[in-house]
Protein backbone atom coordinates (compact mmCIF):
# COMPACT_ATOMS: atom_id res chain seq x y z
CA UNK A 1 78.29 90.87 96.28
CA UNK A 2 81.01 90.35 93.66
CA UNK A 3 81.18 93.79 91.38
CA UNK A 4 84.21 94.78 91.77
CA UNK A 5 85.68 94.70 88.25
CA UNK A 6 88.36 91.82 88.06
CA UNK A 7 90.62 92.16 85.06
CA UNK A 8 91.49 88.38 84.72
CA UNK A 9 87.56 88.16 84.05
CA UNK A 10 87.94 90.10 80.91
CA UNK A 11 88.36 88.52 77.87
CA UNK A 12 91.76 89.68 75.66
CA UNK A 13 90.55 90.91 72.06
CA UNK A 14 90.33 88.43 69.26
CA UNK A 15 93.46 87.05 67.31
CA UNK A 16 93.47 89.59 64.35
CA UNK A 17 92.67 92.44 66.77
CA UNK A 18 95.61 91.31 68.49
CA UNK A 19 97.70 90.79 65.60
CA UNK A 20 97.34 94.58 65.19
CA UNK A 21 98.14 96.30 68.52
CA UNK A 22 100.88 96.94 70.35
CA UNK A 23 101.18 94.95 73.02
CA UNK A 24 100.77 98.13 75.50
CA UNK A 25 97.89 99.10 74.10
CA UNK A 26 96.26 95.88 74.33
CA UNK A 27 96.66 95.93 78.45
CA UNK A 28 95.12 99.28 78.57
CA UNK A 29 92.48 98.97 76.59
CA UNK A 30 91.30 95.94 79.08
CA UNK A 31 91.82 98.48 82.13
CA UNK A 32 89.52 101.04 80.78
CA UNK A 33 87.04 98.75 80.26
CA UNK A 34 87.90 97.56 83.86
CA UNK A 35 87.12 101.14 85.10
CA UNK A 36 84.02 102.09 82.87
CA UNK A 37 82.30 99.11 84.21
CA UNK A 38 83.09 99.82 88.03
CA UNK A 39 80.28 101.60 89.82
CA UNK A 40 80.61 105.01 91.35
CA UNK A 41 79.96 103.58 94.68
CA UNK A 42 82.02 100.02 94.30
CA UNK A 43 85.54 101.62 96.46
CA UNK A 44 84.77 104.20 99.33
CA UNK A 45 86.36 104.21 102.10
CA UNK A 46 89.57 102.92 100.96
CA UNK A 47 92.15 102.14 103.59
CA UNK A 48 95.32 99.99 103.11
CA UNK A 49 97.69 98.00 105.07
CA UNK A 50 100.54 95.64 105.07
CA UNK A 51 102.14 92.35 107.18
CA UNK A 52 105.19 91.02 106.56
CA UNK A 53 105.40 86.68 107.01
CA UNK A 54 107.86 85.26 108.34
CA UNK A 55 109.32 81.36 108.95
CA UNK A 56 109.00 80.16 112.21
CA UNK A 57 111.73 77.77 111.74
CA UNK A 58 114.90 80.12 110.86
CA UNK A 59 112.96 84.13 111.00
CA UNK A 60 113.38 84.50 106.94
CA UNK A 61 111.03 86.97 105.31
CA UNK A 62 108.62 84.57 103.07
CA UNK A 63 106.39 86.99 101.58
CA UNK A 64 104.43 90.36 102.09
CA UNK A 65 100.84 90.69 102.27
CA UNK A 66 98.89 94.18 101.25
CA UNK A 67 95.30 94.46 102.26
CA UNK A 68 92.82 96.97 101.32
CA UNK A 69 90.03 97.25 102.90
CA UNK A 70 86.71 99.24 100.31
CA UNK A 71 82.98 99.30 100.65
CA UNK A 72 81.10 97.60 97.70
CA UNK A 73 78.07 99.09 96.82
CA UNK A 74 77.77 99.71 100.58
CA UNK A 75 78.84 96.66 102.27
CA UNK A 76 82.66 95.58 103.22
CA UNK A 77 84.70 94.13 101.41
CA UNK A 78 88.61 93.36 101.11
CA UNK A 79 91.42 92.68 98.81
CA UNK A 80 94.61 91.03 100.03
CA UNK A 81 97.85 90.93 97.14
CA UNK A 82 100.81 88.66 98.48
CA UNK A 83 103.73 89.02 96.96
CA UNK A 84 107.46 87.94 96.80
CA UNK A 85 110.04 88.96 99.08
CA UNK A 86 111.18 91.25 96.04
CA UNK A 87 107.30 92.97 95.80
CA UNK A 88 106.73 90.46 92.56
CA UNK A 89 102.85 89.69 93.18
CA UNK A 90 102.31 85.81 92.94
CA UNK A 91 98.61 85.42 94.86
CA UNK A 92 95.28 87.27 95.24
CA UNK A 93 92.10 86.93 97.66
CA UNK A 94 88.95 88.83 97.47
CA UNK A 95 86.41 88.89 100.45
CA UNK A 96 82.61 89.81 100.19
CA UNK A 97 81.37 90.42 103.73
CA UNK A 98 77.56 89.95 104.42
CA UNK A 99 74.81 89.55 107.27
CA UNK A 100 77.25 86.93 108.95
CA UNK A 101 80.14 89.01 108.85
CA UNK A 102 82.45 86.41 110.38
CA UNK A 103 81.63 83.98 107.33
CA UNK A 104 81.82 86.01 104.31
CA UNK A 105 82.43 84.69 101.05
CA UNK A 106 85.46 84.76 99.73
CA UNK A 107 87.96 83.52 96.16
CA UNK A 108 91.92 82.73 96.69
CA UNK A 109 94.07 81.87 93.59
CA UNK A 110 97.54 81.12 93.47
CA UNK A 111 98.98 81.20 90.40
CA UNK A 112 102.41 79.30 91.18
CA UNK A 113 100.57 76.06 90.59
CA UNK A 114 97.04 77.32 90.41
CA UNK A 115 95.65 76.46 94.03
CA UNK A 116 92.22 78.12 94.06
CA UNK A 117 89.75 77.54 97.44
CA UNK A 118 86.82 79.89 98.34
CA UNK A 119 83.02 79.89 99.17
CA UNK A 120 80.74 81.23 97.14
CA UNK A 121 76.80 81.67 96.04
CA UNK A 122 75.34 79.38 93.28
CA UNK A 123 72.31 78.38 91.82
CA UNK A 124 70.36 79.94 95.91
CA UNK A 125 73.40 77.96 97.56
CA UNK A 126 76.48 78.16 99.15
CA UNK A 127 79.24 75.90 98.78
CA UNK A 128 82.49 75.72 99.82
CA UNK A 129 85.19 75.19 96.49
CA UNK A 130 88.63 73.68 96.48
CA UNK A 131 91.07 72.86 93.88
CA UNK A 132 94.94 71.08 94.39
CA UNK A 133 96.61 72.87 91.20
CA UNK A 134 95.43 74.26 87.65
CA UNK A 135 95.41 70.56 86.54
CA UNK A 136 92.93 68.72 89.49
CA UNK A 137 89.36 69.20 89.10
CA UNK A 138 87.50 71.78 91.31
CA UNK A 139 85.75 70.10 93.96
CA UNK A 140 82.94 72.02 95.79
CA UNK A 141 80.29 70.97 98.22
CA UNK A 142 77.09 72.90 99.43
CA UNK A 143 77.45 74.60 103.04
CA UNK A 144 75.33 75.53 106.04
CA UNK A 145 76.98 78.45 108.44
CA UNK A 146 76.24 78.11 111.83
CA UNK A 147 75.67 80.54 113.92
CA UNK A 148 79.39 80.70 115.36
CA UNK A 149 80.90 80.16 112.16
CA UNK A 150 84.28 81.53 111.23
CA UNK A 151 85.06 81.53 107.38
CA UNK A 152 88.61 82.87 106.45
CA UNK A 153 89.29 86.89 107.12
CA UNK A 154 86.11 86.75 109.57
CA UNK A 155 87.95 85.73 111.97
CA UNK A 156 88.59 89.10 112.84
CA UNK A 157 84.68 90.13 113.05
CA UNK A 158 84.35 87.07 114.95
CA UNK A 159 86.68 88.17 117.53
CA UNK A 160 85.53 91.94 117.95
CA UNK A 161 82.09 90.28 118.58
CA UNK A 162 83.56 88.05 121.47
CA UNK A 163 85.94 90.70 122.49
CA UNK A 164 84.56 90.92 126.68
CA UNK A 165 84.28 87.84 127.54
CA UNK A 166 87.73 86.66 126.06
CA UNK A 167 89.24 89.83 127.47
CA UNK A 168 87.93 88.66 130.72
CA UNK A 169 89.57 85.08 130.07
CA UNK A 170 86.66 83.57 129.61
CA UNK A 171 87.02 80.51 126.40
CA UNK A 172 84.64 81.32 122.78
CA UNK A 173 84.16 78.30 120.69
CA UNK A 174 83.73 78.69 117.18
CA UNK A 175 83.50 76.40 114.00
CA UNK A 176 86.05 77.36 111.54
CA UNK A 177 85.81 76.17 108.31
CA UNK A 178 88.63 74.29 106.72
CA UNK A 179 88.09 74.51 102.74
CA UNK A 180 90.93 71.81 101.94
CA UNK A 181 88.41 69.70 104.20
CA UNK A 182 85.23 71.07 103.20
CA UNK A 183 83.50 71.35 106.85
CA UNK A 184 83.66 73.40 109.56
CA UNK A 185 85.75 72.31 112.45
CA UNK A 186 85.20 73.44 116.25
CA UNK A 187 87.82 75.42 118.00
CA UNK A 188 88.47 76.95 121.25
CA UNK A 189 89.86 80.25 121.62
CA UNK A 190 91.09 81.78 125.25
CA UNK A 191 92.95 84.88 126.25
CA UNK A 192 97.00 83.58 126.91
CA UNK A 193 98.26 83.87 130.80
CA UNK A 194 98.95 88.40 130.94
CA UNK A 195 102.61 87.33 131.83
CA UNK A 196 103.50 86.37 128.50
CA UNK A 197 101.95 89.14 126.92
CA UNK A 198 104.82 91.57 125.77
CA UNK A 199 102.79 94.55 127.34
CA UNK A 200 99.85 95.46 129.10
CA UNK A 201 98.36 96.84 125.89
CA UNK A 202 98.06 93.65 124.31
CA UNK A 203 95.90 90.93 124.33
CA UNK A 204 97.48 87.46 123.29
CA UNK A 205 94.60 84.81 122.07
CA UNK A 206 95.70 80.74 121.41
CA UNK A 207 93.46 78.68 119.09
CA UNK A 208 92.78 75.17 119.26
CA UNK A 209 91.02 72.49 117.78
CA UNK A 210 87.91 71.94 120.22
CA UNK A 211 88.22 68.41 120.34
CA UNK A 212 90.14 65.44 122.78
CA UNK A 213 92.68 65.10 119.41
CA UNK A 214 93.34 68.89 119.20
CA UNK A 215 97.02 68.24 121.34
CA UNK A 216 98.21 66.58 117.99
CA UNK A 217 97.04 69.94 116.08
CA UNK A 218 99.15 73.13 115.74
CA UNK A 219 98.00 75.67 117.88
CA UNK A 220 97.86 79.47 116.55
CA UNK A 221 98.60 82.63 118.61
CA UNK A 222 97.05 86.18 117.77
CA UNK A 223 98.24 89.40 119.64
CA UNK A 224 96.00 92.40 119.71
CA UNK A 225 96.28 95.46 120.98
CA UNK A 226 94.11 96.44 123.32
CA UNK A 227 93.10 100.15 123.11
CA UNK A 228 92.28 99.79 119.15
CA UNK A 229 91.57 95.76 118.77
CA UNK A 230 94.24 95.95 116.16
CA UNK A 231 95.72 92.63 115.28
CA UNK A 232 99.27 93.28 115.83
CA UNK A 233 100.62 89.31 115.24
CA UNK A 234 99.49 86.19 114.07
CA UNK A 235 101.52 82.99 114.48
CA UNK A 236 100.39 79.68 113.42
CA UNK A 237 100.01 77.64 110.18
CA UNK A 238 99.24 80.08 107.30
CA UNK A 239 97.10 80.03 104.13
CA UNK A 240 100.66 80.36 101.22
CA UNK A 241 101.78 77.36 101.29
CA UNK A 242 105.93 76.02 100.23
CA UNK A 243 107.49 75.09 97.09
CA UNK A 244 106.37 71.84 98.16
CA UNK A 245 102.79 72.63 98.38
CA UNK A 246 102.43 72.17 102.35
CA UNK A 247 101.08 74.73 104.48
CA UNK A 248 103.76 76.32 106.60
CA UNK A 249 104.21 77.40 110.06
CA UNK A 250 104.73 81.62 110.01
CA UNK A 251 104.83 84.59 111.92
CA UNK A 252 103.23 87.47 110.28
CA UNK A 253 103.85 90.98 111.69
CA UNK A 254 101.17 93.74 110.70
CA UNK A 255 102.76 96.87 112.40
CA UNK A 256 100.65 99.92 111.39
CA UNK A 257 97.15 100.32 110.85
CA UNK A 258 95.34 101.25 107.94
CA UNK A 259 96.24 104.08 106.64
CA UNK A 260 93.40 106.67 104.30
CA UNK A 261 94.55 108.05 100.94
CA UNK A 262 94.43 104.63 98.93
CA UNK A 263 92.44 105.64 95.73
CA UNK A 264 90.42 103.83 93.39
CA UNK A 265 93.04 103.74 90.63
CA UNK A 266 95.41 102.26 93.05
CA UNK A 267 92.84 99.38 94.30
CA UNK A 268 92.03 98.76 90.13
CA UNK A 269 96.18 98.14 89.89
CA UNK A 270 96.45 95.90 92.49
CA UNK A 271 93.63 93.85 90.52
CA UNK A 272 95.59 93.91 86.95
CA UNK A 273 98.54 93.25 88.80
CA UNK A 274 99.53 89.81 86.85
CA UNK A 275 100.33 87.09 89.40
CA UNK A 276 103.88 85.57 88.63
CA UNK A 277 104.43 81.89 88.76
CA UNK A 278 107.31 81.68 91.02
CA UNK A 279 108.94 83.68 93.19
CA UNK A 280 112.69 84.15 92.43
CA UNK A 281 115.76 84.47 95.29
């Protein structure tokens, strides 16, 4: 359910409109229209939090990450800004939970090169989308969820579902989908040995590919804690990718929880945000 009123999505005013307002004026005209066309029951519920990414090869701070969490027109839905080290905004996802609510649908862009990946609802089907940079054609392909699918932020559903039996120990498989691949892959996902937890209120989780290969594959870590199911830490190969286009290995620390008081103005802001196209320092 896509209504939330994107900005980008808006077209600017025509050439000799343009040619006769202020440049200031021009922006804000496109964010009332942003706000007369949201509904009165697209963002309840707003909560907001942020995680902080950092390398796993020398601990420097890559990039910040501010989700807000809404209901849209009654069902959940999400907003994640990642910005510079400096706060400068340079990527934007969207996610549109449904019935499955560990596959939702979902839209990235990055607009440093123009990376765009997501799943979305065409013509009665779903299909997976990705595309390399603002130059390479989009490629998409149509999808079937199963069951024990995992798309992108449902991860998190996914693992509130499973949360007694991998609390006990016991191993959930899952099939994660892979957009740059365009299928689903199978992974395995046990609790971590209680002495390498860092407390007894957390709950460490390792993810690996399901398969005889997955020793080759980089495994990822996830600590919860245990009285609220918050995820406190993930560590593994993240969706921003370098300068150099590769996915990178990261830590990223979320330390608080949502926090209420996030208003509707502030989630339409975080929309116009512009995205920058590089990140600078």
């Amino acid at each position: 359910m896509q209504t939330l009123c994107d900005i980008s999505r808006i077209p600017p005013p025509s050439s000799a409109c343009r040619a006769r307002l202020p440049a200031v004026i021009r922006a804000g005209a496109r964010v009332l229209l942003c706000s007369a066309l949201l509904s009165p029951a697209t963002a309840l519920a707003l909560d907001r939090y942020q995680g902080s990414a950092y390398s796993e090869r020398d601990g420097s701070l890559l990039y910040r990450e501010t989700h807000w969490r809404y209901q849209d027109l009654g069902k959940p839905a999400r907003l994640v800004v990642y910005s510079c080290a400096d706060g400068t905004p340079f990527a934007r996802k969207r996610v549109w939970s449904g019935a499955q609510a560990s596959a939702p649908d979902f839209e990235f862009i990055d607009a440093r090169d123009g990376y765009r990946e997501g799943v979305r609802r065409t013509s009665g089907r779903r299909e997976v989308y990705v595309q390399a940079n603002a130059k390479a054609p989009l490629r998409s392909r149509a999808i079937d969820a199963p069951a024990n699918a995992v798309i992108d932020a449902g991860f998190d559903a996914f693992v509130r579902a499973q949360w007694p039996a991998l609390a006990k120990g016991g191993k959930v498989t899952a099939k994660f989908l892979l957009p740059s691949r365009q299928s689903f892959l199978g992974v395995g996902i046990r609790k971590v040995d209680a002495a390498a937890a860092a407390s007894a209120d957390e709950l460490r989780l390792r993810m690996n590919l399901d398969a005889w290969y997955g020793f080759a594959v980089p495994e990822t870590t996830l600590t919860y804690q245990t009285k609220t199911r918050w995820l406190r830490r993930f560590e593994g190969i993240g969706t921003i990718r370098d300068a150099k286009g590769r996915n990178q290995a990261v830590r990223i620390e979320f330390p608080q929880q949502p926090a209420a008081g996030a208003t509707q103005a502030d989630l339409q802001a975080a929309l116009a945000a512009p995205l920058q196209r590089q990140c600078r320092g």
